[in-house]
PDB file of N, CA and C in Angstrom:
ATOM      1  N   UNK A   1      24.349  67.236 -71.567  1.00  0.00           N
ATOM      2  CA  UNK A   1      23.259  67.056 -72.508  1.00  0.00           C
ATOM      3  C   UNK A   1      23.282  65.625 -73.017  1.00  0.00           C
ATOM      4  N   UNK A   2      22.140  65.475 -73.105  1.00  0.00           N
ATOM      5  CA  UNK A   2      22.047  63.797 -73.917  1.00  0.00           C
ATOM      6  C   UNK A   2      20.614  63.580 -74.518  1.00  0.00           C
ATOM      7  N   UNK A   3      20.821  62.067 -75.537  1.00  0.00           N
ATOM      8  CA  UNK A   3      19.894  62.722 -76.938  1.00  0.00           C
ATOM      9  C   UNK A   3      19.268  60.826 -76.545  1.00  0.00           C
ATOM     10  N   UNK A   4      18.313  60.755 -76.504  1.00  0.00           N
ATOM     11  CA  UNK A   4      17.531  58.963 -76.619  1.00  0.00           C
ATOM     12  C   UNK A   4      17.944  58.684 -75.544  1.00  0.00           C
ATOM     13  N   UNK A   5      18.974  57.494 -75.448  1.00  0.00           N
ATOM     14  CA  UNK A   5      19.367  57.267 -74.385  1.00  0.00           C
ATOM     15  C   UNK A   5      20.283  57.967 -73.630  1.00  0.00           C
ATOM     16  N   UNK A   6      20.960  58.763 -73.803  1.00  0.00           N
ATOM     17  CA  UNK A   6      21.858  59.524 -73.471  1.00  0.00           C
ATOM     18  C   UNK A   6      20.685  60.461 -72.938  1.00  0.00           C
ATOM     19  N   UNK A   7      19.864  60.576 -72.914  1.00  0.00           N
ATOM     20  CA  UNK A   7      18.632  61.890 -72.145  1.00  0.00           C
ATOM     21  C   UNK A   7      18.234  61.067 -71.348  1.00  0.00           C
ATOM     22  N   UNK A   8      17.720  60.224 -70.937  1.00  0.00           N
ATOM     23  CA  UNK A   8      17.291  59.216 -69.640  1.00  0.00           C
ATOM     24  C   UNK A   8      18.605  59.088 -68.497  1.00  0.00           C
ATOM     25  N   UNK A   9      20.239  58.883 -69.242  1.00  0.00           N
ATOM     26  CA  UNK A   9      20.861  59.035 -68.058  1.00  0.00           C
ATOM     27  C   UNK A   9      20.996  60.032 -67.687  1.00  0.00           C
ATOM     28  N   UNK A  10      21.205  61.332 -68.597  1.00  0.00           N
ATOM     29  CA  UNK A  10      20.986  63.197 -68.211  1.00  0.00           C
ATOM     30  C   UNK A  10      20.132  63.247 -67.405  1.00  0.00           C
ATOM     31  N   UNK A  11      18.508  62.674 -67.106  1.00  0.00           N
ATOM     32  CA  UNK A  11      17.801  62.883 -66.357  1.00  0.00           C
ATOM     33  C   UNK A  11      17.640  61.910 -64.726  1.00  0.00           C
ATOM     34  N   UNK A  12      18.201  60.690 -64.953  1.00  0.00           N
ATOM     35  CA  UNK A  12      18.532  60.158 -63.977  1.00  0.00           C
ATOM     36  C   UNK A  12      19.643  60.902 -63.025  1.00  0.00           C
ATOM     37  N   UNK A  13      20.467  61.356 -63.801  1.00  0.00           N
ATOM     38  CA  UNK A  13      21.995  62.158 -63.392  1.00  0.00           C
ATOM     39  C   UNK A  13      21.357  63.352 -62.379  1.00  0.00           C
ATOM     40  N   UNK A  14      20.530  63.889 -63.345  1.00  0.00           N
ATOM     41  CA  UNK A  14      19.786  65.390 -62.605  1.00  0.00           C
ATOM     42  C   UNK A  14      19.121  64.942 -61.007  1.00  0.00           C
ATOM     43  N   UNK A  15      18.567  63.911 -61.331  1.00  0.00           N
ATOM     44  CA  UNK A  15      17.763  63.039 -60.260  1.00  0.00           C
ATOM     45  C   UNK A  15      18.194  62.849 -58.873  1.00  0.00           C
ATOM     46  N   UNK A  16      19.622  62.022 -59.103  1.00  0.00           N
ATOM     47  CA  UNK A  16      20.509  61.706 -57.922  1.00  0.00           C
ATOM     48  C   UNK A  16      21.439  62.643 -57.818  1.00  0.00           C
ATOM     49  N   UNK A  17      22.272  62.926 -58.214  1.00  0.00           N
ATOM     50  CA  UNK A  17      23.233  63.777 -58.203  1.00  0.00           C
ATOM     51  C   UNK A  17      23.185  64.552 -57.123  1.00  0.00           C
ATOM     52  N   UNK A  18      24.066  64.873 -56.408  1.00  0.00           N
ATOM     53  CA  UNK A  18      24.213  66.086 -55.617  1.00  0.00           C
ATOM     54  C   UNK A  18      25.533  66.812 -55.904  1.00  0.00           C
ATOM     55  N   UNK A  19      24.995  68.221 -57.328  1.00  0.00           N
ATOM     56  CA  UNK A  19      25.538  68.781 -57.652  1.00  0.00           C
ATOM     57  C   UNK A  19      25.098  70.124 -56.315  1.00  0.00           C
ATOM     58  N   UNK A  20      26.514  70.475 -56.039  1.00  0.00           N
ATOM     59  CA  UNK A  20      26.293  71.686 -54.483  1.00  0.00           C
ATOM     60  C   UNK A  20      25.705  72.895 -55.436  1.00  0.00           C
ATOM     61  N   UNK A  21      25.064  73.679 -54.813  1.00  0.00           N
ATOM     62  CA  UNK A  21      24.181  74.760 -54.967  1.00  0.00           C
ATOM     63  C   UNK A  21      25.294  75.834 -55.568  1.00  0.00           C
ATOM     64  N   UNK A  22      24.741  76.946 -56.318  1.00  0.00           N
ATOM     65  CA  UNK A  22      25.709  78.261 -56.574  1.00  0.00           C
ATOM     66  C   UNK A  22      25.939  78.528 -55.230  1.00  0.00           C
ATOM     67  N   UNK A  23      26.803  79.338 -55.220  1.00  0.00           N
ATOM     68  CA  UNK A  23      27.841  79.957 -56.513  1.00  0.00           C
ATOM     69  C   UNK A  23      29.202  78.763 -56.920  1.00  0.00           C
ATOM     70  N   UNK A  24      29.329  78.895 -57.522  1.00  0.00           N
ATOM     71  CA  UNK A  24      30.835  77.410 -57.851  1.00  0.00           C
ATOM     72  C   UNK A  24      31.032  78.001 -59.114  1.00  0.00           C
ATOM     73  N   UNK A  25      32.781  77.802 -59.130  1.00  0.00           N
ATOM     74  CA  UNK A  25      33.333  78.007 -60.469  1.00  0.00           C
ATOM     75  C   UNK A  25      32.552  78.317 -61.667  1.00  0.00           C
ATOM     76  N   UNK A  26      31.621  76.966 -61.631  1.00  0.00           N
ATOM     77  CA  UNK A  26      30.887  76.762 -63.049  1.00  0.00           C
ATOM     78  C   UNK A  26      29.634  76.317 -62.566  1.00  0.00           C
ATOM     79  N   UNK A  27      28.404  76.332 -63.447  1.00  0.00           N
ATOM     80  CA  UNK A  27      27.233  76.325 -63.475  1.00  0.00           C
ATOM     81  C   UNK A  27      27.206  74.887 -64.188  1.00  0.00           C
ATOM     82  N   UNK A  28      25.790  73.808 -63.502  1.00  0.00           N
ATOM     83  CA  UNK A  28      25.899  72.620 -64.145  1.00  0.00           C
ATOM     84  C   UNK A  28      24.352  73.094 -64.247  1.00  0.00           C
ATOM     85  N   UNK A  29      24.130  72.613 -66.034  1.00  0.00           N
ATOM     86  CA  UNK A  29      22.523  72.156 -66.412  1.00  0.00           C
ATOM     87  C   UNK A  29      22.528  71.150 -66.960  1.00  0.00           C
ATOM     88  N   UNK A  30      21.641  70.237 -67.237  1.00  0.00           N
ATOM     89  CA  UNK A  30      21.336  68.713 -67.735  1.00  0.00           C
ATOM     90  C   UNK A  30      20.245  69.032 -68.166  1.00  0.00           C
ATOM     91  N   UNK A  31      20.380  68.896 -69.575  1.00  0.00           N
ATOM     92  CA  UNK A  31      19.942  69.367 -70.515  1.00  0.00           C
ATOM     93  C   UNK A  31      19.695  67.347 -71.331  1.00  0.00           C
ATOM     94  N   UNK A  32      18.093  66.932 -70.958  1.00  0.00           N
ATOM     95  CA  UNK A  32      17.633  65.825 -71.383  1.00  0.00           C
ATOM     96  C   UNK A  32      16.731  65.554 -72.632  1.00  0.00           C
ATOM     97  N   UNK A  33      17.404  65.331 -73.477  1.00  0.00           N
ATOM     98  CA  UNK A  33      16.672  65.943 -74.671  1.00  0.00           C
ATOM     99  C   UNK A  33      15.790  64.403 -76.004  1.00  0.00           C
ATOM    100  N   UNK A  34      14.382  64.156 -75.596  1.00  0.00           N
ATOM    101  CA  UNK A  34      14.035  62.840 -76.017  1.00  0.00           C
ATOM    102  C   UNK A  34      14.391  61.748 -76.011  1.00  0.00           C
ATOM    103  N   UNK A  35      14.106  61.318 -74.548  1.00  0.00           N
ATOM    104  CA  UNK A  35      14.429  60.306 -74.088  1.00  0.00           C
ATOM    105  C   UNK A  35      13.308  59.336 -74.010  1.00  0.00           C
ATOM    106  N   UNK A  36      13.583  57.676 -74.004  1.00  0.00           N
ATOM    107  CA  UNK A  36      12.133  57.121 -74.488  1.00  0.00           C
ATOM    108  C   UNK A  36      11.488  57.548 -73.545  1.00  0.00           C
ATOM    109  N   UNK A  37      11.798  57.626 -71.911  1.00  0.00           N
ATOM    110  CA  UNK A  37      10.636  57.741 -71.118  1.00  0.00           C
ATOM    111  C   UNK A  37      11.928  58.781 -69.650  1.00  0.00           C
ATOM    112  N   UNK A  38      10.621  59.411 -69.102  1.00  0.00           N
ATOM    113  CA  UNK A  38      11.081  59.917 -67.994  1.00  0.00           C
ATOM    114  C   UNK A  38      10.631  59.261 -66.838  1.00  0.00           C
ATOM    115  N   UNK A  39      11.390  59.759 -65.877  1.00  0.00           N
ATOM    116  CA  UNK A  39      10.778  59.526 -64.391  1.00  0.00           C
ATOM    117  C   UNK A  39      10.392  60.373 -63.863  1.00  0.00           C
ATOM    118  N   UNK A  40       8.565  60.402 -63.556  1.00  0.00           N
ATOM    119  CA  UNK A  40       8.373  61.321 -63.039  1.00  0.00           C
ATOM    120  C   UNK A  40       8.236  61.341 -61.169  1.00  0.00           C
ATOM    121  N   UNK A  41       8.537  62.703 -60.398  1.00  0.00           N
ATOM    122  CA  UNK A  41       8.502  62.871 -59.322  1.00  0.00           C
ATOM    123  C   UNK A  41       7.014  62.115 -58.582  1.00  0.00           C
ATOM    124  N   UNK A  42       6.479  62.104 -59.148  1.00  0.00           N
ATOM    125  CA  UNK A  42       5.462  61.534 -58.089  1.00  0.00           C
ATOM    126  C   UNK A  42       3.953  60.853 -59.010  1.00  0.00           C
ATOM    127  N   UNK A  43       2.890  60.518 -58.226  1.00  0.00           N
ATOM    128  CA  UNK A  43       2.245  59.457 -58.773  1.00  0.00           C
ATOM    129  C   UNK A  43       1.252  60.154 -60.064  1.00  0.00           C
ATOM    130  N   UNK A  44       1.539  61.603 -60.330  1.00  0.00           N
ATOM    131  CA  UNK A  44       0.606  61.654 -61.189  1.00  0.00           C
ATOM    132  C   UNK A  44       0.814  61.771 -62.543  1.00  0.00           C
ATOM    133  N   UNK A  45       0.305  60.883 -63.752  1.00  0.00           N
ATOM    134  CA  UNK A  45       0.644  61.292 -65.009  1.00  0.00           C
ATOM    135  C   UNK A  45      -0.551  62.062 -65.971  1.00  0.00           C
ATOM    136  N   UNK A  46       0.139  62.150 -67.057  1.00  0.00           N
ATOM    137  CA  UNK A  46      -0.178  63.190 -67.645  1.00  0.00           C
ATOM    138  C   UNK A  46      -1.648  62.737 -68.769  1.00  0.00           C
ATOM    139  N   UNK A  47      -2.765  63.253 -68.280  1.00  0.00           N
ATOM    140  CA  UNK A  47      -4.060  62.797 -69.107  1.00  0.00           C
ATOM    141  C   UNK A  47      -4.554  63.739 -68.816  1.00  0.00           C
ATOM    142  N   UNK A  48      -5.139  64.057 -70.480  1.00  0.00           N
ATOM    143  CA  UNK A  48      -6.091  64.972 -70.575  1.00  0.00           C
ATOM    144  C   UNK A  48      -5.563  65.917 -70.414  1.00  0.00           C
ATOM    145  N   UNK A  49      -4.208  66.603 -70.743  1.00  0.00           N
ATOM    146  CA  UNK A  49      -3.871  67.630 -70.528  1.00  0.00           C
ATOM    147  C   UNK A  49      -3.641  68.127 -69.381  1.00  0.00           C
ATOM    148  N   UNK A  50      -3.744  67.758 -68.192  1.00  0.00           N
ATOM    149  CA  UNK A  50      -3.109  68.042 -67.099  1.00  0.00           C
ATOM    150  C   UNK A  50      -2.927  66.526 -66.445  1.00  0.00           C
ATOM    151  N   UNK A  51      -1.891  66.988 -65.318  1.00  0.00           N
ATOM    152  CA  UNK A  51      -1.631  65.836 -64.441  1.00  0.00           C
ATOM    153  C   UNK A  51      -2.326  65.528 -63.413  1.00  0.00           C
ATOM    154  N   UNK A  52      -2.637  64.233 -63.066  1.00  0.00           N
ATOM    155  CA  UNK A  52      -4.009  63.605 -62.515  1.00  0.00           C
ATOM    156  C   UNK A  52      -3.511  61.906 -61.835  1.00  0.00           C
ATOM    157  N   UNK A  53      -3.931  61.460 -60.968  1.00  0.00           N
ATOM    158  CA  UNK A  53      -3.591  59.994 -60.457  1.00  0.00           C
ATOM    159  C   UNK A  53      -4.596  59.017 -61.507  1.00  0.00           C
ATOM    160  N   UNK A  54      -3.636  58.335 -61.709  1.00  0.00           N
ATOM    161  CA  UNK A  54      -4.238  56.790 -62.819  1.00  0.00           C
ATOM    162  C   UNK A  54      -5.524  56.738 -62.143  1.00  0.00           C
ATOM    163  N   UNK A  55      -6.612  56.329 -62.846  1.00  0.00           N
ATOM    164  CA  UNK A  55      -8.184  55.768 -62.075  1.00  0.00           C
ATOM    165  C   UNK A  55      -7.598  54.367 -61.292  1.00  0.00           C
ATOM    166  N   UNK A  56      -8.804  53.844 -60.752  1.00  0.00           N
ATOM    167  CA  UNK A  56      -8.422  52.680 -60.341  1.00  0.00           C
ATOM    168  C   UNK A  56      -8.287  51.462 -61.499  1.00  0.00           C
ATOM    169  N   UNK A  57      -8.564  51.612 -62.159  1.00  0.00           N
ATOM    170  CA  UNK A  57      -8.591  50.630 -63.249  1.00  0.00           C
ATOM    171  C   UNK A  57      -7.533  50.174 -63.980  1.00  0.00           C
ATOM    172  N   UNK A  58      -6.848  51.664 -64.078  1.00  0.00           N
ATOM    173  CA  UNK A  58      -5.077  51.514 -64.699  1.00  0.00           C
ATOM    174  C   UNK A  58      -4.495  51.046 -63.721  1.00  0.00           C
ATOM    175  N   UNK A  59      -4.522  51.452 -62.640  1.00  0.00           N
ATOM    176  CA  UNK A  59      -3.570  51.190 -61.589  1.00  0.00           C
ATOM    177  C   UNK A  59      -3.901  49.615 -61.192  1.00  0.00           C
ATOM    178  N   UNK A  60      -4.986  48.870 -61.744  1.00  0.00           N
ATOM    179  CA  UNK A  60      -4.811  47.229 -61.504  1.00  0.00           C
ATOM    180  C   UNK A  60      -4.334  46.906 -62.401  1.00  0.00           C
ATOM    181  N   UNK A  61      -4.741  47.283 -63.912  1.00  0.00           N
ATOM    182  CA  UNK A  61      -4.155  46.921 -64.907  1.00  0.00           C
ATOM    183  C   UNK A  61      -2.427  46.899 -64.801  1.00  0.00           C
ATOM    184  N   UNK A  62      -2.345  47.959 -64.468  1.00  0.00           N
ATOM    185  CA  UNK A  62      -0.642  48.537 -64.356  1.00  0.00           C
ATOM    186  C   UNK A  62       0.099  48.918 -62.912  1.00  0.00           C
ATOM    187  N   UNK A  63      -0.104  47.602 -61.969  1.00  0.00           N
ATOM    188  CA  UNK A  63       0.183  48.128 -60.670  1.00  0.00           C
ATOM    189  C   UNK A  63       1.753  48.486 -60.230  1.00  0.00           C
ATOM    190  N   UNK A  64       2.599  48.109 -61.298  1.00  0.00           N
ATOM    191  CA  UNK A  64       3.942  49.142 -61.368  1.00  0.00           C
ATOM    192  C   UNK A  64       4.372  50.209 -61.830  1.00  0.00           C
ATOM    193  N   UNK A  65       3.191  51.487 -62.569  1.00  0.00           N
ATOM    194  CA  UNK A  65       3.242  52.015 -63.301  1.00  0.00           C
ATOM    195  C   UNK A  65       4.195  53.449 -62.670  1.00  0.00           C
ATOM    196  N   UNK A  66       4.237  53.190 -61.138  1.00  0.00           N
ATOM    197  CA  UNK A  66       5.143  54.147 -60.596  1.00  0.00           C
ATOM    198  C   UNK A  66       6.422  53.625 -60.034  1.00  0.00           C
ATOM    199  N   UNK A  67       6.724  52.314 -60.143  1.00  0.00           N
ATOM    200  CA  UNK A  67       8.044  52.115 -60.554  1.00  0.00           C
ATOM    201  C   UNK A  67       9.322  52.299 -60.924  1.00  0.00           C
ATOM    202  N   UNK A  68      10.558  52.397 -60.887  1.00  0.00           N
ATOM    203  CA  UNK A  68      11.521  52.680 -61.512  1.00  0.00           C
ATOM    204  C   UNK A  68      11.105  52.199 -62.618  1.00  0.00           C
ATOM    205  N   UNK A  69      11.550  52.479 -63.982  1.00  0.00           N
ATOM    206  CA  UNK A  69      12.181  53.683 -64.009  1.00  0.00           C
ATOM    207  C   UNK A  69      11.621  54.596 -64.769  1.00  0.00           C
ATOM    208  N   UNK A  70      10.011  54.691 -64.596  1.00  0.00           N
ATOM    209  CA  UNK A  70       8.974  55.498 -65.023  1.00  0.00           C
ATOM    210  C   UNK A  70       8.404  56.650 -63.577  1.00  0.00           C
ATOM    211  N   UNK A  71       8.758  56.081 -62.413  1.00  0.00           N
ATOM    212  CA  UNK A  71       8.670  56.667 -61.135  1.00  0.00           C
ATOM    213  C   UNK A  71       9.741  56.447 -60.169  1.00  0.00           C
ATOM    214  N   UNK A  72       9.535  56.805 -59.037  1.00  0.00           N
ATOM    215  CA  UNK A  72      10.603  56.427 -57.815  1.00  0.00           C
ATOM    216  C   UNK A  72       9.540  56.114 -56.948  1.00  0.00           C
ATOM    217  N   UNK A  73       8.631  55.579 -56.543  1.00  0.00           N
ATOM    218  CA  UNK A  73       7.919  54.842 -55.190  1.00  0.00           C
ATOM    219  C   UNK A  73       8.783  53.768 -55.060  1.00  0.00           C
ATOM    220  N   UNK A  74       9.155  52.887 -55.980  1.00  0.00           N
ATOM    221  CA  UNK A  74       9.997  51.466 -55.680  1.00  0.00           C
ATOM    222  C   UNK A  74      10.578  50.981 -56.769  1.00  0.00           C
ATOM    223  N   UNK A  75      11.329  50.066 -56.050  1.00  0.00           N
ATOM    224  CA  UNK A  75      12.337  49.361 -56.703  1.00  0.00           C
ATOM    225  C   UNK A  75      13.780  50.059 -57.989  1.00  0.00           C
ATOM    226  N   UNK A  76      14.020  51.153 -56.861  1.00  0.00           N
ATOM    227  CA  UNK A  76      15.190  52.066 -56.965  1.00  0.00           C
ATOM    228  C   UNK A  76      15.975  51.207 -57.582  1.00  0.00           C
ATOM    229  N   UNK A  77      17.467  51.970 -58.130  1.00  0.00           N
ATOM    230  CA  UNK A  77      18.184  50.969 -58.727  1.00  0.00           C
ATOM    231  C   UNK A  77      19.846  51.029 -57.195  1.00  0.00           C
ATOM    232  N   UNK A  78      20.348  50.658 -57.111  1.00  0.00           N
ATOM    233  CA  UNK A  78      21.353  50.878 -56.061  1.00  0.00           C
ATOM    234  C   UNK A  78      21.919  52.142 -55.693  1.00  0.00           C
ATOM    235  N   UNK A  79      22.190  52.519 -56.987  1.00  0.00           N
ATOM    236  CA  UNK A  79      22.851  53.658 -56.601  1.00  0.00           C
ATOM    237  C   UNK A  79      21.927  54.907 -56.735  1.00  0.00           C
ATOM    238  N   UNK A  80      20.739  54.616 -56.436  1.00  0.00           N
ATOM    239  CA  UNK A  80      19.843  55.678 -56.249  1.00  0.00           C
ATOM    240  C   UNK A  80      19.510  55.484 -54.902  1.00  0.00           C
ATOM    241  N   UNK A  81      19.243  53.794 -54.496  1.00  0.00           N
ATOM    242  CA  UNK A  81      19.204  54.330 -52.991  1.00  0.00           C
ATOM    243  C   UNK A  81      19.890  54.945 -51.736  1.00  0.00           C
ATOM    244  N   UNK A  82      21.074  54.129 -52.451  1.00  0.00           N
ATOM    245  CA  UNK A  82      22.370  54.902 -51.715  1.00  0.00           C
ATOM    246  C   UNK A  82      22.347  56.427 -51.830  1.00  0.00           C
ATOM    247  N   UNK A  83      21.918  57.495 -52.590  1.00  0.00           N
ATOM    248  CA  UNK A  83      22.106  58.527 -52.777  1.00  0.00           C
ATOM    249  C   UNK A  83      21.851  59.542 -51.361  1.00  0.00           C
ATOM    250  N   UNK A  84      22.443  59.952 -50.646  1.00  0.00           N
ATOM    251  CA  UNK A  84      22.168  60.750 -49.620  1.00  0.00           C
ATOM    252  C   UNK A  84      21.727  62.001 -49.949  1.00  0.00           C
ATOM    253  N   UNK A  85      20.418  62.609 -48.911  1.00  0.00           N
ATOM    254  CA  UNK A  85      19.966  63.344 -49.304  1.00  0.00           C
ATOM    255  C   UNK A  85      18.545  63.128 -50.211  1.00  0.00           C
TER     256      UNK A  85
END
C-alpha cells in the first residue's frame, strides 16, 4: 500500500512487476491510494464521464499526453523496458 507518492510507486510496482499467479504461500495486492497521477493502460482518458481518445486539438496542444508517466506508448523509464513479459 502507498499514500501520494508512495501510491504512484504501488501502481508503477503493480504495472511491471511479475508477481507469479496463485496459488503461492501468500497473496500480493497493491493497494494505490491518491497518488498525484496514474498511468493509464492505453490512449483513452477520462471526459465526460466516460473514457474517450483526446480530440485532435488536445492531442496538438498536448502531444505527450500518453507518455510516461501519465501513459506507456513512450518513453518508458529503464526498468520498465527491461521488464519481460
Amino acid at each position: 500500500a502507498g499514500h501520494s507518492s508512495g501510491g504512484q510507486i504501488v501502481q508503477r510496482h503493480a504495472i511491471f512487476s511479475r508477481v507469479p499467479p496463485r496459488p503461492q504461500p501468500f497473496a500480493v495486492r497493491h493497494v494505490a491510494a491518491n497518488p498525484s497521477s496514474y498511468a493509464y493502460f492505453g490512449p483513452e482518458r477520462w471526459r465526460g464521464g466516460r473514457l474517450a481518445l483526446p480530440d485532435a486539438a488536445a492531442r496538438v496542444r498536448c502531444p505527450d499526453y500518453d507518455s510516461w508517466h501519465w501513459g506507456l506508448a513512450s518513453r518508458l523509464p529503464p526498468f520498465a523496458a527491461s521488464t519481460p513479459g
